[in-house]
N, C-alpha and C. Protein backbone atom coordinates (compact mmCIF):
# COMPACT_ATOMS: atom_id res chain seq x y z
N UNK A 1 -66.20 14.81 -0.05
CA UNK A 1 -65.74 13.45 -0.08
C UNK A 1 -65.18 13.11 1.30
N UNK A 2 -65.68 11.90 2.00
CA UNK A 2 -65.18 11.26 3.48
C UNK A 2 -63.71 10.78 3.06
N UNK A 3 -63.75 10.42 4.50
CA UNK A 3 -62.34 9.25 4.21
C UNK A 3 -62.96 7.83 3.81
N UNK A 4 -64.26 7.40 4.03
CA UNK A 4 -64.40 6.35 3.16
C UNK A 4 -64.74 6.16 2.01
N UNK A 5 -65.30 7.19 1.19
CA UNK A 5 -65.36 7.30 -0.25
C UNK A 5 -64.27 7.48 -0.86
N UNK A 6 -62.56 7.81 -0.07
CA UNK A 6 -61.39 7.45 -0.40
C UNK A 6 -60.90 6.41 -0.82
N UNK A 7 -60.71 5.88 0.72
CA UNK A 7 -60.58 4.45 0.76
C UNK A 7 -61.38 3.77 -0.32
N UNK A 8 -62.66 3.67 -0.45
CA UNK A 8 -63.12 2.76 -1.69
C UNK A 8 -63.45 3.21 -2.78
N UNK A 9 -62.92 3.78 -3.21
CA UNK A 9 -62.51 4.40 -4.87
C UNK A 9 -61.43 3.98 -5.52
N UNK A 10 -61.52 2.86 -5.67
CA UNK A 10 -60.25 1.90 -6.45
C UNK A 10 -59.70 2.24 -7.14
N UNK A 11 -60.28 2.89 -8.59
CA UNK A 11 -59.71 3.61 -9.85
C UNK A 11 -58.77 4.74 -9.42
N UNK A 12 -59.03 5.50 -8.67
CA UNK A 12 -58.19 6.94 -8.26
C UNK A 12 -56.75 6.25 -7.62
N UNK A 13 -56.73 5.15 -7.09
CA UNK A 13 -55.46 4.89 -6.50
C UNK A 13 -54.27 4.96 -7.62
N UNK A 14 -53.00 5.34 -7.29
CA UNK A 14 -51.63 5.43 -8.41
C UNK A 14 -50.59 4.90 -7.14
N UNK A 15 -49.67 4.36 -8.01
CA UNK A 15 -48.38 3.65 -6.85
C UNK A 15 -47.79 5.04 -6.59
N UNK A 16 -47.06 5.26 -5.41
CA UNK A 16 -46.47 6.58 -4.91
C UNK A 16 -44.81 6.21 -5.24
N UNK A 17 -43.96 7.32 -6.19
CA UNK A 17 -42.51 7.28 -6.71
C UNK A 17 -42.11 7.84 -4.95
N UNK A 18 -40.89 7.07 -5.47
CA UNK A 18 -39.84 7.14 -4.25
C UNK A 18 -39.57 8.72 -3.97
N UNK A 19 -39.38 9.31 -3.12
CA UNK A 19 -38.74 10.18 -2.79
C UNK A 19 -37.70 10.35 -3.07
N UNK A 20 -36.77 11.47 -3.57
CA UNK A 20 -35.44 12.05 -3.80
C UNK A 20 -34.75 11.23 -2.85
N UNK A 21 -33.97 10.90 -2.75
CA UNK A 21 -32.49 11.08 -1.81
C UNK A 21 -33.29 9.52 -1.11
N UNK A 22 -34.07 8.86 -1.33
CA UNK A 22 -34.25 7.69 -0.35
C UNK A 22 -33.19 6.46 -1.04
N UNK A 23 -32.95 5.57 -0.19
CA UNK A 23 -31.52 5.07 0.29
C UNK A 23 -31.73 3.80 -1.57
N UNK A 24 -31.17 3.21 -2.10
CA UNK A 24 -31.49 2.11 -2.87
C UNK A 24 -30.50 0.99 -2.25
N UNK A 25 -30.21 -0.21 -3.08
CA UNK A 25 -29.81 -1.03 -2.87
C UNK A 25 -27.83 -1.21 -2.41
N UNK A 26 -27.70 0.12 -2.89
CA UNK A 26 -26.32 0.49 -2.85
C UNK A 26 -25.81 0.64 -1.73
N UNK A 27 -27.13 1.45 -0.89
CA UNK A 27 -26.59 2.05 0.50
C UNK A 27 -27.74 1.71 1.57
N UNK A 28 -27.32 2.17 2.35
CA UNK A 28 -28.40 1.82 3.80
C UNK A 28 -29.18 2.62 3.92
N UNK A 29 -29.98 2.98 4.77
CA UNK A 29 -31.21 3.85 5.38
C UNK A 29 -30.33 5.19 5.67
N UNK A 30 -29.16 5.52 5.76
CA UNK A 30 -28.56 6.92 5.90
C UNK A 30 -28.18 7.22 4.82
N UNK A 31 -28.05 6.70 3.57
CA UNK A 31 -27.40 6.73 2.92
C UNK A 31 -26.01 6.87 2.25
N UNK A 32 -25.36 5.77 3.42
CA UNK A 32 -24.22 5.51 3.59
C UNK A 32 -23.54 4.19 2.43
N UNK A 33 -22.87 4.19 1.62
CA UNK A 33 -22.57 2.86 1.03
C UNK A 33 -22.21 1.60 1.43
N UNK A 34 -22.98 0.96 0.89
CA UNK A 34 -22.58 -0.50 1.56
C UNK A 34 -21.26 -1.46 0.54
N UNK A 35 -20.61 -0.81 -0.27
CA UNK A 35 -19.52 -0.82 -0.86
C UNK A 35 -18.46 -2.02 0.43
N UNK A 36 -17.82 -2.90 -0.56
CA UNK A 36 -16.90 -3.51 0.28
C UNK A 36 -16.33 -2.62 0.99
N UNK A 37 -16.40 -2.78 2.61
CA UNK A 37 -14.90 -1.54 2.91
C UNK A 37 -13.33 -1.97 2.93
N UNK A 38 -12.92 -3.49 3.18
CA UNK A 38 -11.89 -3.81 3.01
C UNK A 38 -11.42 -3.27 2.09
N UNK A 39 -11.86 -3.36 0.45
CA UNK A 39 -10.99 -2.87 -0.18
C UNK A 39 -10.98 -1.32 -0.64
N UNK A 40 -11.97 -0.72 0.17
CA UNK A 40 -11.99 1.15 -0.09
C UNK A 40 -11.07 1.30 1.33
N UNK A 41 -10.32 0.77 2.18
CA UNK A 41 -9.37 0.81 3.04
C UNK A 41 -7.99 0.88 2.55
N UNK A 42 -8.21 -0.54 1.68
CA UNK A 42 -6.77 -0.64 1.28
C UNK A 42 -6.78 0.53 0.26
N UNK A 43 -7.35 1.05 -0.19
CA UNK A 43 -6.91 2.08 -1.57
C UNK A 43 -6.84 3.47 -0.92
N UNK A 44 -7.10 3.47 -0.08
CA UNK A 44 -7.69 5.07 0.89
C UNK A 44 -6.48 5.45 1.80
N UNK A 45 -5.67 3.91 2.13
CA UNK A 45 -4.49 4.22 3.13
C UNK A 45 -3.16 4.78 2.11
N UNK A 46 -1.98 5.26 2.63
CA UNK A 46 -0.73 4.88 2.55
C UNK A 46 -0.18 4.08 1.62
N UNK A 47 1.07 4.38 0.94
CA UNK A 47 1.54 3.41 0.44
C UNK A 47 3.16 3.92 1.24
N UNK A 48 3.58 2.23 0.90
CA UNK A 48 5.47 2.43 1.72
C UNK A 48 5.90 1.13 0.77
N UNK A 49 7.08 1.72 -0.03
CA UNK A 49 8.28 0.96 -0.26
C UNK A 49 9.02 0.23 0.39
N UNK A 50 9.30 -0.92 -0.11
CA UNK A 50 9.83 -1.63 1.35
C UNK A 50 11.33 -1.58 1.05
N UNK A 51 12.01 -1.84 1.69
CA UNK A 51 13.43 -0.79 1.74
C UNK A 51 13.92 -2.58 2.63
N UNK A 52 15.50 -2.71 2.65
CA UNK A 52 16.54 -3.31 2.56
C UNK A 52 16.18 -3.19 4.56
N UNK A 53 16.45 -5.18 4.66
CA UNK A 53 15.63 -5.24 6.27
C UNK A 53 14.48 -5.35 6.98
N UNK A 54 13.61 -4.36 5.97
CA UNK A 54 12.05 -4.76 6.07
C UNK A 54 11.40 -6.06 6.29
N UNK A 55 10.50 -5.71 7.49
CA UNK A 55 9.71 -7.30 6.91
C UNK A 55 8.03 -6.19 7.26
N UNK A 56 7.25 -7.27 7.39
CA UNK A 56 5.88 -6.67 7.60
C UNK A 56 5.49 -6.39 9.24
N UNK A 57 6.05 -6.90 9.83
CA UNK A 57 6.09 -6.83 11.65
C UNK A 57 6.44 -5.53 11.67
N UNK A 58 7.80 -4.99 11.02
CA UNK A 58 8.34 -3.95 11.43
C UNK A 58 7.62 -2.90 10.61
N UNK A 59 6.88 -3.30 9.22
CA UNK A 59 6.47 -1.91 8.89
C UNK A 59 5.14 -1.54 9.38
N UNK A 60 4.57 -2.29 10.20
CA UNK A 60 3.39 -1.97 11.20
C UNK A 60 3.79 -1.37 12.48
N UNK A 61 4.70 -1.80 13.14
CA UNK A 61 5.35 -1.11 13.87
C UNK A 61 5.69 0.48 14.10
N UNK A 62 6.07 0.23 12.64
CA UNK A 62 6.99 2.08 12.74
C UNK A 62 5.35 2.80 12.06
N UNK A 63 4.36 1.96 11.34
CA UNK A 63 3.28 3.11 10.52
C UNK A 63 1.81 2.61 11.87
N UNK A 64 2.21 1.73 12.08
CA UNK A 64 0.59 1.60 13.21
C UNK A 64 0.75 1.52 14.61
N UNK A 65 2.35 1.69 14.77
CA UNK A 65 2.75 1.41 16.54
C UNK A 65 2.37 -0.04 16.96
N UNK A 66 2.46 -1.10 16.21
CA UNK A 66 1.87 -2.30 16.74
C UNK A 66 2.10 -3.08 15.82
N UNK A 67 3.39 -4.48 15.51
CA UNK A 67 4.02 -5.10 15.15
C UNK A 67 2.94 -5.88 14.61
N UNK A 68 1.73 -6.54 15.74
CA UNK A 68 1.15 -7.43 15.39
C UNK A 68 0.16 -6.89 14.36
N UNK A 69 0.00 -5.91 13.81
CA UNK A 69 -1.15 -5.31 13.25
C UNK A 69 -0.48 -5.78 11.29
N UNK A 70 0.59 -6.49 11.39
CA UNK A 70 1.00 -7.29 9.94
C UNK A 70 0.14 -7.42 9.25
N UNK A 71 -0.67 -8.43 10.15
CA UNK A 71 -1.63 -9.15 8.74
C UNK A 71 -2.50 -8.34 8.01
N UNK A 72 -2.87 -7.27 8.64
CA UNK A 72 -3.87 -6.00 7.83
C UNK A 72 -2.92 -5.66 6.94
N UNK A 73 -1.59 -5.40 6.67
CA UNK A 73 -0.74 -4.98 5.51
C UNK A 73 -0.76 -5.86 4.26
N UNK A 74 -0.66 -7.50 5.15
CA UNK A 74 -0.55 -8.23 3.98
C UNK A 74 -1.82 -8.71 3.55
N UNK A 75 -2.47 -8.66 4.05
CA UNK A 75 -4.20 -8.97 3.69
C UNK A 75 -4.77 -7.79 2.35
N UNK A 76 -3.93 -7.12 2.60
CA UNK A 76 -4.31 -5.76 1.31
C UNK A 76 -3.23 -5.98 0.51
N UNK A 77 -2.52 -6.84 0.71
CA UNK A 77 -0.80 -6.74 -0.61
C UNK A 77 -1.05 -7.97 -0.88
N UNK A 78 -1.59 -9.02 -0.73
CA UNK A 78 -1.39 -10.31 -0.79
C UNK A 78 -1.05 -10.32 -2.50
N UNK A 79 -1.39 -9.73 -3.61
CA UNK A 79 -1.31 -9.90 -4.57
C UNK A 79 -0.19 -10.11 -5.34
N UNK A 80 0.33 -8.55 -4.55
CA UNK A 80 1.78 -8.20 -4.45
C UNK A 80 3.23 -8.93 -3.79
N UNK A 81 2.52 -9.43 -2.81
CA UNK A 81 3.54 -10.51 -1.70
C UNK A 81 3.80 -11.90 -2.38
N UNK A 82 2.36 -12.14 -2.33
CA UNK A 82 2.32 -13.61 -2.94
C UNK A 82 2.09 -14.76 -1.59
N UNK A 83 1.58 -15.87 -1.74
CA UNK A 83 1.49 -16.43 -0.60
C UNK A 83 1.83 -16.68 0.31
N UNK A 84 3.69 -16.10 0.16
CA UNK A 84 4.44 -16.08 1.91
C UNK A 84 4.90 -14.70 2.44
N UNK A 85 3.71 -14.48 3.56
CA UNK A 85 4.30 -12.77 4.19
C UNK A 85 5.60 -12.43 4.71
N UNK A 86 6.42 -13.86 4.33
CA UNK A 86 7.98 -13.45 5.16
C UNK A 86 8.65 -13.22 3.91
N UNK A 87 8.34 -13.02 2.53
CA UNK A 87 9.15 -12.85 1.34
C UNK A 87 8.54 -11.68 0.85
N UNK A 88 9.06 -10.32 1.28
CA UNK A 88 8.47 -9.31 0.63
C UNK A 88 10.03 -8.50 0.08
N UNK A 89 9.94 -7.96 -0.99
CA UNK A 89 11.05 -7.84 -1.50
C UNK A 89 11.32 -6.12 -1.58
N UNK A 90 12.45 -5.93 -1.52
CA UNK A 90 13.25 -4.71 -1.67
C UNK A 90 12.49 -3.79 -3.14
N UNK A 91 11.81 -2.95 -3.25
CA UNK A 91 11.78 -1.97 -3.73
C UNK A 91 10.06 -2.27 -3.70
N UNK A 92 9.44 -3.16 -3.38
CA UNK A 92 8.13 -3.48 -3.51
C UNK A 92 7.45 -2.07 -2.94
N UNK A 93 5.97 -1.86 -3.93
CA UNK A 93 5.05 -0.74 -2.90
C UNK A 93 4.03 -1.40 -2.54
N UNK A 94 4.05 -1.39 -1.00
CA UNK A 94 2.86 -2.05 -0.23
C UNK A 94 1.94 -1.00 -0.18
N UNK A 95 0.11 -1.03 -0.01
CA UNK A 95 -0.96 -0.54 0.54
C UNK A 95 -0.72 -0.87 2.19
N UNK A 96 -0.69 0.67 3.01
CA UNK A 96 -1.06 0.65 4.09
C UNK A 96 -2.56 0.92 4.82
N UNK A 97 -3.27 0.08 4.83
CA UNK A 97 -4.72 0.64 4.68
C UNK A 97 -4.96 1.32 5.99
N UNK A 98 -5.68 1.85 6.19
CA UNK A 98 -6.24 3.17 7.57
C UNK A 98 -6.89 1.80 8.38
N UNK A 99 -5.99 2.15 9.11
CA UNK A 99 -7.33 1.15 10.50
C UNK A 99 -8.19 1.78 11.35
């Protein structure tokens, strides 16, 4: 049998199953997840009690070296905070997510 009595032998053709381990809709071509990461951050970091004095400037400060790095704290607590990041209250547990 040639390669063109292959090629035109219609009946013998079958669809070819995926290979093991090839990527689906979940993940990419490495098979890496394409899963929100914002919120596998916030669950993956730290957590800190906020303690008497606290605000969110300072607990980025002392956990990320960088005051301004707030809004990543409250962007993962917002639930917890509530719509104003300057009212976070004494015994609260914030998510510190990994930057």
């Amino acid at each position: 049998m040639g390669l063109f009595d292959f090629l035109s032998n219609e009946g013998d053709k079958k669809p070819v199953a995926p290979a093991a381990g090839t990527p689906n809709a979940d993940t990419d071509f490495f098979g890496n997840s394409k899963a929100d990461t914002t919120t596998a951050a916030a669950t993956a970091g730290e957590t800190y009690t906020v303690v008497s004095g606290d605000s969110l400037s300072k607990i980025a400060k002392n956990h990320y070296g960088d005051a301004s790095k707030w809004h990543q704290i409250y962007d993962a607590n917002k639930n917890t905070i509530g719509s104003n990041p300057d009212k976070i209250e004494v015994g609260q547990v914030l998510q510190l997510p990994k930057l």
